[in-house]
Protein backbone atom coordinates (compact mmCIF):
# COMPACT_ATOMS: atom_id res chain seq x y z
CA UNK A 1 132.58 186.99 36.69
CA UNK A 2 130.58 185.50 34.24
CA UNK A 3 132.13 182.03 34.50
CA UNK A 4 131.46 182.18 38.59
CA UNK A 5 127.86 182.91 38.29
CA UNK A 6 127.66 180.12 35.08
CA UNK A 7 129.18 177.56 38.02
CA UNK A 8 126.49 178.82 40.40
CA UNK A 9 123.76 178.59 38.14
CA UNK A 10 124.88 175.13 37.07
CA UNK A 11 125.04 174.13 41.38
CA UNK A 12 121.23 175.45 41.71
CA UNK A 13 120.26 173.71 39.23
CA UNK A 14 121.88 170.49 39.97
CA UNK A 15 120.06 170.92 43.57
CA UNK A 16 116.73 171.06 42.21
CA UNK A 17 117.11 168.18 39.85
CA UNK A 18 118.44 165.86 42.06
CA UNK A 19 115.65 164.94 44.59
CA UNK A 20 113.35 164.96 41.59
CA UNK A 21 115.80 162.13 40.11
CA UNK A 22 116.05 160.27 43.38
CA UNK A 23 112.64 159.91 44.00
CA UNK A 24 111.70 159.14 40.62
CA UNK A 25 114.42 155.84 40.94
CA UNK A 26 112.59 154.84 44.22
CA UNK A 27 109.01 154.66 42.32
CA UNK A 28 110.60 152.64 39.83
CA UNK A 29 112.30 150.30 42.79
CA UNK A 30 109.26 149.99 44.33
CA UNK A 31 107.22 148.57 40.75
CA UNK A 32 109.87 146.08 40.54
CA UNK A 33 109.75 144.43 43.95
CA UNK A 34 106.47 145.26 46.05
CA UNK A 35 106.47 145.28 49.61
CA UNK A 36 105.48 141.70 51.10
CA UNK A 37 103.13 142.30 53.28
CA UNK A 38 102.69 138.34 54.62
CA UNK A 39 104.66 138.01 57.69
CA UNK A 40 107.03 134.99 57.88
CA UNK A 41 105.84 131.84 59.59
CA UNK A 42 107.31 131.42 62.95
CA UNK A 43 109.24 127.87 63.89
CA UNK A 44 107.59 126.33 66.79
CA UNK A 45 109.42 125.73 69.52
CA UNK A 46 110.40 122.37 70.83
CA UNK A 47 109.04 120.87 74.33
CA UNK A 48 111.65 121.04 76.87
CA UNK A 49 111.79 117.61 78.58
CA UNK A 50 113.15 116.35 81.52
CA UNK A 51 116.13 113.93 81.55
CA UNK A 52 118.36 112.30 84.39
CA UNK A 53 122.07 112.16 83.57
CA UNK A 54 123.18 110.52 87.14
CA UNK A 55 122.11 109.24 90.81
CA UNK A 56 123.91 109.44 93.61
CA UNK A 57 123.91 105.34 93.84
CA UNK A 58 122.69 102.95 91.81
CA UNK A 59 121.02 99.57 94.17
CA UNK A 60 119.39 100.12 97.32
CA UNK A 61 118.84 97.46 99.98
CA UNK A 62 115.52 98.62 102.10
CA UNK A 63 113.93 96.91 105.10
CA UNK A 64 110.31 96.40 105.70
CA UNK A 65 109.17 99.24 107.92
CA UNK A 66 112.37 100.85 108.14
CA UNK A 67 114.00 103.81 107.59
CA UNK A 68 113.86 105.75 104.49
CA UNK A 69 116.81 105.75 101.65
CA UNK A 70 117.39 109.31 99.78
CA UNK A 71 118.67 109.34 96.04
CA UNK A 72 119.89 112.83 94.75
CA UNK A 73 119.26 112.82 90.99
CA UNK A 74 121.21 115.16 88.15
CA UNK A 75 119.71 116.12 85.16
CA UNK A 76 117.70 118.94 82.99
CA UNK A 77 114.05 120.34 83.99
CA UNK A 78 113.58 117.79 86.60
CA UNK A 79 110.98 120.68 87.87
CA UNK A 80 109.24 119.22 85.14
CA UNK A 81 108.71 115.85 87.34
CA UNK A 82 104.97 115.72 88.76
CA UNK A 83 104.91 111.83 89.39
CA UNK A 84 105.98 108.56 90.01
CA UNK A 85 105.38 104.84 89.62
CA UNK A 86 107.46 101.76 91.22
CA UNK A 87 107.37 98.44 89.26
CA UNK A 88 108.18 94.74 90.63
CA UNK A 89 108.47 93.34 86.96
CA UNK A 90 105.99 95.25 84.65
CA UNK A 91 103.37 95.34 88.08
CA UNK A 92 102.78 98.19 89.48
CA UNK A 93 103.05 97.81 93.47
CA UNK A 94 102.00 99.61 96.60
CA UNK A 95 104.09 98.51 99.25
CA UNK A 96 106.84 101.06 98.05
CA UNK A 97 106.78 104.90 99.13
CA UNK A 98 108.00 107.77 97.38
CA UNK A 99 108.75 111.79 97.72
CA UNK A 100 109.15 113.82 95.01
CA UNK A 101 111.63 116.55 96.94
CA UNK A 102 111.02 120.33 96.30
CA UNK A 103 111.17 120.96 92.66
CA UNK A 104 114.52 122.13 90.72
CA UNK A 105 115.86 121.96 87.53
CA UNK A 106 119.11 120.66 88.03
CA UNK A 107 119.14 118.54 91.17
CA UNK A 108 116.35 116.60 92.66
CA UNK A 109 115.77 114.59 95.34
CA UNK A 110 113.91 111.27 95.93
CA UNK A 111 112.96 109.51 99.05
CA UNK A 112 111.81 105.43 98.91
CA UNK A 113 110.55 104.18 101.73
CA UNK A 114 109.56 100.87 102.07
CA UNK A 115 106.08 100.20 104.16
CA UNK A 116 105.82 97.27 106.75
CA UNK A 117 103.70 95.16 104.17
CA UNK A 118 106.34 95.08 101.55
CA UNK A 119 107.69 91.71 100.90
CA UNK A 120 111.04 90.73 100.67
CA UNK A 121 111.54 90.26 96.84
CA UNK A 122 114.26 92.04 94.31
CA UNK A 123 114.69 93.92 91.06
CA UNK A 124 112.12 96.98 92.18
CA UNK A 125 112.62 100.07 89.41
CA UNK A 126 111.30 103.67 89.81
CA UNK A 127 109.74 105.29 86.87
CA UNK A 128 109.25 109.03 87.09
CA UNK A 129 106.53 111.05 85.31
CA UNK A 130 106.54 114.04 83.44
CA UNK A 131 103.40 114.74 81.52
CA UNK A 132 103.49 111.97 79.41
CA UNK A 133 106.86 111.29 79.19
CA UNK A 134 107.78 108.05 81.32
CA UNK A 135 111.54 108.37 82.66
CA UNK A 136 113.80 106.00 84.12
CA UNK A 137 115.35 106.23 87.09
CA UNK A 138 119.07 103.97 86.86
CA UNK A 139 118.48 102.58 90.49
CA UNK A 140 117.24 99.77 91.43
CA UNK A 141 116.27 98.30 94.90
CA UNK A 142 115.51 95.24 96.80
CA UNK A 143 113.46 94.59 99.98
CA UNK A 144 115.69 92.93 102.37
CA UNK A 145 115.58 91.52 106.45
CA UNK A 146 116.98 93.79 109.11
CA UNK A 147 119.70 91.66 109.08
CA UNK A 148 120.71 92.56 105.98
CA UNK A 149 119.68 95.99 105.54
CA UNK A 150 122.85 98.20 104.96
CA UNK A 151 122.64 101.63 104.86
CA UNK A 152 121.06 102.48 101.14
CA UNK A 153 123.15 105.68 99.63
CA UNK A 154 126.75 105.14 98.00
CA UNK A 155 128.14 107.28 95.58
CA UNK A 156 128.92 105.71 92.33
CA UNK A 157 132.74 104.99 92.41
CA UNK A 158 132.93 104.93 96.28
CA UNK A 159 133.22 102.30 98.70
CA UNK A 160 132.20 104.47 101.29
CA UNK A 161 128.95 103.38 102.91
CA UNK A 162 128.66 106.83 104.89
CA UNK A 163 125.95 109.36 103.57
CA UNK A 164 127.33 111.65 101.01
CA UNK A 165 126.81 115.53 100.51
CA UNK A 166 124.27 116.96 98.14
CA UNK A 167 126.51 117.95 95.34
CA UNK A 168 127.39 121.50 94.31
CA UNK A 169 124.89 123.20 92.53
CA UNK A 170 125.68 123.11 88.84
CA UNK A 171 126.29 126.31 86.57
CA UNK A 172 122.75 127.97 86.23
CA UNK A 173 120.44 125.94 88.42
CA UNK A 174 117.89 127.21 90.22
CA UNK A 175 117.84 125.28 92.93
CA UNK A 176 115.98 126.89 96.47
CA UNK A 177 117.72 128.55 98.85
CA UNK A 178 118.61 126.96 101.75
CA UNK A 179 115.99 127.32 104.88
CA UNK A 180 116.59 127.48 108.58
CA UNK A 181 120.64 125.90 109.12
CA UNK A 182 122.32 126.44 105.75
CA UNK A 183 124.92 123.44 106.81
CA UNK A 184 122.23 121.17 106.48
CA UNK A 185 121.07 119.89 102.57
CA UNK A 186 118.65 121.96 100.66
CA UNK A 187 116.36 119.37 100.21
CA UNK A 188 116.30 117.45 103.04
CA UNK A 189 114.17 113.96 103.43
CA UNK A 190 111.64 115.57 106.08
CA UNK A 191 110.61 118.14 103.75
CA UNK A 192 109.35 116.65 100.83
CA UNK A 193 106.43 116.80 99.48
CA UNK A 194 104.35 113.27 99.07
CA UNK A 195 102.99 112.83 95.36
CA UNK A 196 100.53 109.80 95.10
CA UNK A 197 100.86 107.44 92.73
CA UNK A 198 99.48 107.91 89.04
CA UNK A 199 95.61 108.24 88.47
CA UNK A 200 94.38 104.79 86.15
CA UNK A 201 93.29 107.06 83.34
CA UNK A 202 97.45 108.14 82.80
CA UNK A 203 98.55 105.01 83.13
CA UNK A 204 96.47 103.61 80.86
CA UNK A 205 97.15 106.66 78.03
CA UNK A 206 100.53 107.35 78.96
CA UNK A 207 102.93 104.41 80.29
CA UNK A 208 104.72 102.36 77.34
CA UNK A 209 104.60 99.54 79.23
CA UNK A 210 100.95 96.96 78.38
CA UNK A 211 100.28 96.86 82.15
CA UNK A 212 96.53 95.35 83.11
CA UNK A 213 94.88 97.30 85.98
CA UNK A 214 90.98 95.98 87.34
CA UNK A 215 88.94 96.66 89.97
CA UNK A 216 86.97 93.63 91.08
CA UNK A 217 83.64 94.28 93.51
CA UNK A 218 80.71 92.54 94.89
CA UNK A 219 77.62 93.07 93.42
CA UNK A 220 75.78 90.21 95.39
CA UNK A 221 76.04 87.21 97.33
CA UNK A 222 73.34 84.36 97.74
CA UNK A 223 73.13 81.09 99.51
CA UNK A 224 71.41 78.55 101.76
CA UNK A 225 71.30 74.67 101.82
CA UNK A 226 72.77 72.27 103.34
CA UNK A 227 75.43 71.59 102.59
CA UNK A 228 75.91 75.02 102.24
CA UNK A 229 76.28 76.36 98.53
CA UNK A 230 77.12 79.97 97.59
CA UNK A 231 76.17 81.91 94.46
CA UNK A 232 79.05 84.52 93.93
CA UNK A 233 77.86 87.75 91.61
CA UNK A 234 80.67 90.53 90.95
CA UNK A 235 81.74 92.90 88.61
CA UNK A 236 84.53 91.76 86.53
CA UNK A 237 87.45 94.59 86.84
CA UNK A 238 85.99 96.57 83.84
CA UNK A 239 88.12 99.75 83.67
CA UNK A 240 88.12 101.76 80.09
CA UNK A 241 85.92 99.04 78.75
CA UNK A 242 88.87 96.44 79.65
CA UNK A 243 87.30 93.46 81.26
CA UNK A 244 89.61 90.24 82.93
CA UNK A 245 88.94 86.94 81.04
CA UNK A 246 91.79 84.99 83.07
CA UNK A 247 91.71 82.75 86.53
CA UNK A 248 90.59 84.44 89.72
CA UNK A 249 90.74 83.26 93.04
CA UNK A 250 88.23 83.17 95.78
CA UNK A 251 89.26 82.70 99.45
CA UNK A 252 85.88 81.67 101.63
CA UNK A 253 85.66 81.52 105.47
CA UNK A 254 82.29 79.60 107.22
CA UNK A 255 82.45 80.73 110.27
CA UNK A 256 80.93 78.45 113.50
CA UNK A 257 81.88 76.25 116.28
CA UNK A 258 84.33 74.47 113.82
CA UNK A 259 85.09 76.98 110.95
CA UNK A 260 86.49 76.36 107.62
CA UNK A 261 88.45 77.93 104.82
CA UNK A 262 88.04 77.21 101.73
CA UNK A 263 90.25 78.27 98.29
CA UNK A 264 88.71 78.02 94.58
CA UNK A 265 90.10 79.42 91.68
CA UNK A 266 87.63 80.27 88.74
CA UNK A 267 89.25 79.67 85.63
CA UNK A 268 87.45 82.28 83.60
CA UNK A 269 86.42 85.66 84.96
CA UNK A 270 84.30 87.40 82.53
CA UNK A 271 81.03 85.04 83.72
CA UNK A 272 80.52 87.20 86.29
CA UNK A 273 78.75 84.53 88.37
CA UNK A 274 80.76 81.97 90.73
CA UNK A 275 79.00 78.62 92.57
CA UNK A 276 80.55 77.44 94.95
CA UNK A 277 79.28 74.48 97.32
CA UNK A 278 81.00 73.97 101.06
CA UNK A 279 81.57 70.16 101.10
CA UNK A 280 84.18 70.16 103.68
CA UNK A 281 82.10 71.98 106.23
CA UNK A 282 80.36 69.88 109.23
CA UNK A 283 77.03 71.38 108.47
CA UNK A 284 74.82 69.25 110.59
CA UNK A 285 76.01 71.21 113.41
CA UNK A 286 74.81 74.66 112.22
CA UNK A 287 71.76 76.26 110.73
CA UNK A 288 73.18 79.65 109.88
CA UNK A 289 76.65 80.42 109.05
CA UNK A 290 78.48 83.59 109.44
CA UNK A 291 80.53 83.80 105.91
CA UNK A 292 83.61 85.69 104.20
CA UNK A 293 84.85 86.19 101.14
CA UNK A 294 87.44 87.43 99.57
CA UNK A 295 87.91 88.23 95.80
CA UNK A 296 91.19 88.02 93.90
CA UNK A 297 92.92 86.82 97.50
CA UNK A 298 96.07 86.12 95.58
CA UNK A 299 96.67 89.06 94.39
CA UNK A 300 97.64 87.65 91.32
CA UNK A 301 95.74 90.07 89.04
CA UNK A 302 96.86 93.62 89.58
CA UNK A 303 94.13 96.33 90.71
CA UNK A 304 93.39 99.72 91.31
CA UNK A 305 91.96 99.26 94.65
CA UNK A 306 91.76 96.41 96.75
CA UNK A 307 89.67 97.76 99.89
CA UNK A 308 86.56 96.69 97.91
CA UNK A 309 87.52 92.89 97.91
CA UNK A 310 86.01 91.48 101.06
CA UNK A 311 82.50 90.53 101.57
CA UNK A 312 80.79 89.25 104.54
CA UNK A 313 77.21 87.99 104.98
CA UNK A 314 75.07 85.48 107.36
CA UNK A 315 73.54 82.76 105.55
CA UNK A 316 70.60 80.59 107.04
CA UNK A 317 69.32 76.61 105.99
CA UNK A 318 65.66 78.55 106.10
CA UNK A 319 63.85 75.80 107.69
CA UNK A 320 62.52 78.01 110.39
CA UNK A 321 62.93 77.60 114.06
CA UNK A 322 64.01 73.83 115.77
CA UNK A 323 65.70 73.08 118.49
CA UNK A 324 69.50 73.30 118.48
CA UNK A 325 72.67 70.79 119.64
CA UNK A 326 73.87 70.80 122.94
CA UNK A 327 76.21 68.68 121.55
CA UNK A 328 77.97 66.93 118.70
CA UNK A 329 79.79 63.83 118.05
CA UNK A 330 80.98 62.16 114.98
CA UNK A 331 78.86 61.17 112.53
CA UNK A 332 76.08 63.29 113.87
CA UNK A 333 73.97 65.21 116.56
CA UNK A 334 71.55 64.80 118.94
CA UNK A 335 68.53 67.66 120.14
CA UNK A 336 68.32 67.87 123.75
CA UNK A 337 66.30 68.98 126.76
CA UNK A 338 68.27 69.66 130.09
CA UNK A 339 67.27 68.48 133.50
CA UNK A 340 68.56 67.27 136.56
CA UNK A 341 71.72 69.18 135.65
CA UNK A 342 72.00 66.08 132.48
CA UNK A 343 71.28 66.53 128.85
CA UNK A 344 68.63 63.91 127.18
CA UNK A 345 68.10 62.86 123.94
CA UNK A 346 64.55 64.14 122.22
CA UNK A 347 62.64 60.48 122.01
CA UNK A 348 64.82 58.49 124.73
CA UNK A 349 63.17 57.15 128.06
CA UNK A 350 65.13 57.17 131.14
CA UNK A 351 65.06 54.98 134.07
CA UNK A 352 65.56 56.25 137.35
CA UNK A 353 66.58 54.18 140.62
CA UNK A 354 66.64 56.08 144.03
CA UNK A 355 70.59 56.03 144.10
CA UNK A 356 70.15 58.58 141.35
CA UNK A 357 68.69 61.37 143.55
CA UNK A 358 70.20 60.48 146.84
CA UNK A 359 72.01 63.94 148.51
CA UNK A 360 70.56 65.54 145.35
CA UNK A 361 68.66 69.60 146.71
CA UNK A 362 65.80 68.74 144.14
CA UNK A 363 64.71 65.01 145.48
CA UNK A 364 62.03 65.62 148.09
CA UNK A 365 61.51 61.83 149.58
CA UNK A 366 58.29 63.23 151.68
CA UNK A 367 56.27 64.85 149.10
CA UNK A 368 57.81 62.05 146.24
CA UNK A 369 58.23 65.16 144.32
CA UNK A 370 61.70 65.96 141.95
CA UNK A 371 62.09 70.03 142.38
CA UNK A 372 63.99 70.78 138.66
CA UNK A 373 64.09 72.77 135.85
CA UNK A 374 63.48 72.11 132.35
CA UNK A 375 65.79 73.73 129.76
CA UNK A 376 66.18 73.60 126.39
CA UNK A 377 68.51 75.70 123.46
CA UNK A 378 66.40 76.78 119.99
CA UNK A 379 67.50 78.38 117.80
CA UNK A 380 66.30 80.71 114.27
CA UNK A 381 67.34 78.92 110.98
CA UNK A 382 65.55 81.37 108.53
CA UNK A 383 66.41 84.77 107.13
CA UNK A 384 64.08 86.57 109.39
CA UNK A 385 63.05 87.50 112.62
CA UNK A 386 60.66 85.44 114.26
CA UNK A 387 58.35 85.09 117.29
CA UNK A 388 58.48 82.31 118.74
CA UNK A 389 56.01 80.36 122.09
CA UNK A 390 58.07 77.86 123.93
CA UNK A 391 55.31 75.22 125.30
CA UNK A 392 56.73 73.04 128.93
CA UNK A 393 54.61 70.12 129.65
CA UNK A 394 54.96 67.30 132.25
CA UNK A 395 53.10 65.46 134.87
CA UNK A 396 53.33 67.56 138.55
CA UNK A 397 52.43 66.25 141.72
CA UNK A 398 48.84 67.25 141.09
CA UNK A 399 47.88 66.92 137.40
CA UNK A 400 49.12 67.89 134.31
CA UNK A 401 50.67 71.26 133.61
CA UNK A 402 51.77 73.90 130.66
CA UNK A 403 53.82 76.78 130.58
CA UNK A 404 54.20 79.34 127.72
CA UNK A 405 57.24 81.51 127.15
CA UNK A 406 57.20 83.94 124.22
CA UNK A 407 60.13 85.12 122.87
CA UNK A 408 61.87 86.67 119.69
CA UNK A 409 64.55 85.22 117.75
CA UNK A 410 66.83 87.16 115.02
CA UNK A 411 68.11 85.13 112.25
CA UNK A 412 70.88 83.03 113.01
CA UNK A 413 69.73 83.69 116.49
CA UNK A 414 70.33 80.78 119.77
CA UNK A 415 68.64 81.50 123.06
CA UNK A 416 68.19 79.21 125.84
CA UNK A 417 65.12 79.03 127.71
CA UNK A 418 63.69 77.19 130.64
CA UNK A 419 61.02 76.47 133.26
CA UNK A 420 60.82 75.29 136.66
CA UNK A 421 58.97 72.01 136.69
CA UNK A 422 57.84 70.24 140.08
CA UNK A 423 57.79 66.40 138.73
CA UNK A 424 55.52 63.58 140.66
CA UNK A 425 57.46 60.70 141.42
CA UNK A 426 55.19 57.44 139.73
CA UNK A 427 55.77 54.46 138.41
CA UNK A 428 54.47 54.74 135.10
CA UNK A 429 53.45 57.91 132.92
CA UNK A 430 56.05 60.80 133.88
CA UNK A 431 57.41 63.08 130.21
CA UNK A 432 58.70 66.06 129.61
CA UNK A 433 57.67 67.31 126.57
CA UNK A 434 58.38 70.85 125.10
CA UNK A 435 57.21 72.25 121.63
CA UNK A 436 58.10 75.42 119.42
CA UNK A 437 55.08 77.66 117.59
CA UNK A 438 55.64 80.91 115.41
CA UNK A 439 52.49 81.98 113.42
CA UNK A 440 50.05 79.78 115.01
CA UNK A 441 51.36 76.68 113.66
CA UNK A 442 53.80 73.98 115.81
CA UNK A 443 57.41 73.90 114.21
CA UNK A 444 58.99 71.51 116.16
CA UNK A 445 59.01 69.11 119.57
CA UNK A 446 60.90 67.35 122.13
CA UNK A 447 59.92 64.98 124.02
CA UNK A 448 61.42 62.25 126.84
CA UNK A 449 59.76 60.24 128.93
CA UNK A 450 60.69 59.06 132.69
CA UNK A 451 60.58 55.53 134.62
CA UNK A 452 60.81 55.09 138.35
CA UNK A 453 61.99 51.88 139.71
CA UNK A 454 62.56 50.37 143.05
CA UNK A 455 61.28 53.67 144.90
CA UNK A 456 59.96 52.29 148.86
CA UNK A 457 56.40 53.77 148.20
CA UNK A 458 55.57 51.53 144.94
């Protein structure tokens, strides 16, 4: 009995001891490695970005203004794809369209259209945008004539020309589900979504390649003379504090009876001032001239918009009002009063014989009176309205008369104006004179004078 309650007595003790042991071991644990209490830096994790591992073709033949070609593309995150840019070269162009299809990871769709503009050149490549990363797309496409136009989608490894089926979706995509006719693809051309073409600011921060984008605009246009010589101000293409040093060409139309184009290049464009003088216009003939210009008409220097380029003005000699041509021949031109259904030169003198007026409604043999009207074309040469008098004088049957016309000419402006005049038949001393006044003062005068001869009553 004694030895059972010793073993007892040596168990209760043993159970007392033992947590006291224990948790004396963890204190001393715990002074030999503390507790970190600085959590462990996490890796960052790397950007997903988008690739394209195959097309369904790999050359595309489009027509100008025809239909639309659809390229399924095969990749990762190709959700990721926001944008697009189509290069002829390193240039950016305009004349191509794309959709961007509904967005998948997997499998996406592209639609290039080529617009009615586009001319028929080669070696076009697509460039697709995702932030900043610049992908490209292994097709590449030419614009071709109708004629030769085939139809643009080929699998790789096929000589079928026929349109082939979207491929199966691949393990994991998420591509969306079918809407309306599941037969028919899921993205289908008539449902994509248009994305415009990249804003200047990316392109300049985020393509690789060194393109050179401008805007050129008018800022002014002067001119007069004659010949006619234009003074050309613009702005030249500063985007992002770029400017264009290089050759720019101006394309200038003077309108008119006879108009003219004209073609200059200026070899340096950062003076931002252009002369240019019209030598191979007929400028006798005119006193104001309707004008056009267009800036960078070569397109040769890529831009950001090109609606801005044409400019169109009147342009006026300045020399007031005068009396205009009623008609031109080489080497010159000759001012003119009308009457008796003929034109006369200002300073002539014309003879008359009676076989000139015989059957004629305004010869009056028994009052040896001539029953006609005077006309004559002026015309506005300066840059601003004006009011004009028109002044008729002549010899009538009776004594001498005047008539007054006022009227208002815009610049640039040509009316015609006339007055009856009852003319005495004499020997000596008939004219027809007519003169031109704004503000009070005589601008200009025509005059021609008239000689009877061989009339029965001299």
């Amino acid at each position: 009995m004694k030895e059972k309650y010793s073993l007892v007595n040596v168990f209760i003790v043993a159970l007392i001891l033992f947590p006291i042991l224990v948790h004396a071991e963890v204190k001393e644990l715990q002074k030999a490695q503390p507790v970190q209490k600085t959590p462990q830096k996490v890796q960052p994790v790397q950007a997903v970005k988008a690739e394209i591992k195959s097309a369904s073709t790999r050359s595309l033949k489009l027509e100008p203004g025809g239909k639309a070609a659809t390229v399924t593309l095969q990749g990762n995150n190709l959700n990721k794809i926001t944008d697009y840019r189509v290069l002829l070269g390193n240039r950016p162009v305009k004349d191509i369209e794309v959709n961007l299809g509904p967005a998948s990871t997997k499998v996406r769709r592209v639609t290039i259209k080529a617009k009615a503009t586009a001319k028929l050149k080669g070696n076009y490549t697509l460039q697709l945008l995702a932030g900043k990363d610049v992908i490209e797309v292994p097709v590449t496409f030419e614009i071709v004539s109708p004629k030769l136009a085939q139809a643009p989608v080929s699998p790789l490894g096929s000589s079928s020309e026929e349109p082939q089926p979207t491929p199966a979706p691949l393990p994991g995509e998420d591509r969306p589900e079918l809407q309306n006719n599941p037969t028919e693809p899921a993205h289908p051309a008539y449902q994509t979504t248009p994305v415009h073409g990249m804003e200047l600011e990316r392109a300049e921060e985020e393509t690789p390649i060194p393109l050179q984008m401008y805007d050129f605009r008018f800022t002014n246009v002067e001119g007069g003379g004659n010949p006619l010589r234009l003074s050309i101000y613009f702005r030249s293409g500063e985007v992002n504090g770029r400017i264009y040093n290089g050759p720019l060409t101006f394309k200038i139309e003077v309108g008119g009876q006879w108009p003219t184009t004209q073609t200059v290049t200026m070899p340096d464009a950062s003076f931002t001032i252009f002369d240019v003088q019209i030598d191979s216009l007929q400028s006798y003939s005119y006193c104001c001239l309707p004008v056009t210009i267009w800036i960078n008409s070569d397109g040769a220097v890529p831009e950001v918009n090109d609606s801005n380029n044409r400019y169109e003005g009147i342009f006026c000699e300045g020399t007031g009002v005068q009396f205009s041509f009623f008609q031109t021949y080489v080497g010159g031109a000759t001012r003119q009063i009308k009457i008796f259904d003929r034109n006369f030169a200002c300073g002539d003198r014309v003879v008359f014989y009676p076989s000139n007026f015989e059957g004629k409604p305004y010869y009056d043999p028994y009052t040896q009176c001539l029953y006609a009207t005077s006309e004559v074309r002026i015309k506005n040469c300066s840059k601003s309205g004006k009011d004009v008098m028109v002044q008729f004088k002549y010899i009538s049957y009776d004594r001498e008369r005047v008539e007054q016309q006022q009227i208002h000419l815009g610049p640039g402006e040509y009316k015609t104006v006339s007055a009856g005049t009852i003319l005495k038949i004499r020997k000596r001393g008939n004219y027809v004179e007519v003169k031109l006044f704004t503000d009070g003062r005589e601008r200009d005068s025509c005059r021609y004078d008239l000689e009877f001869r061989d009339f029965p009553w001299f």
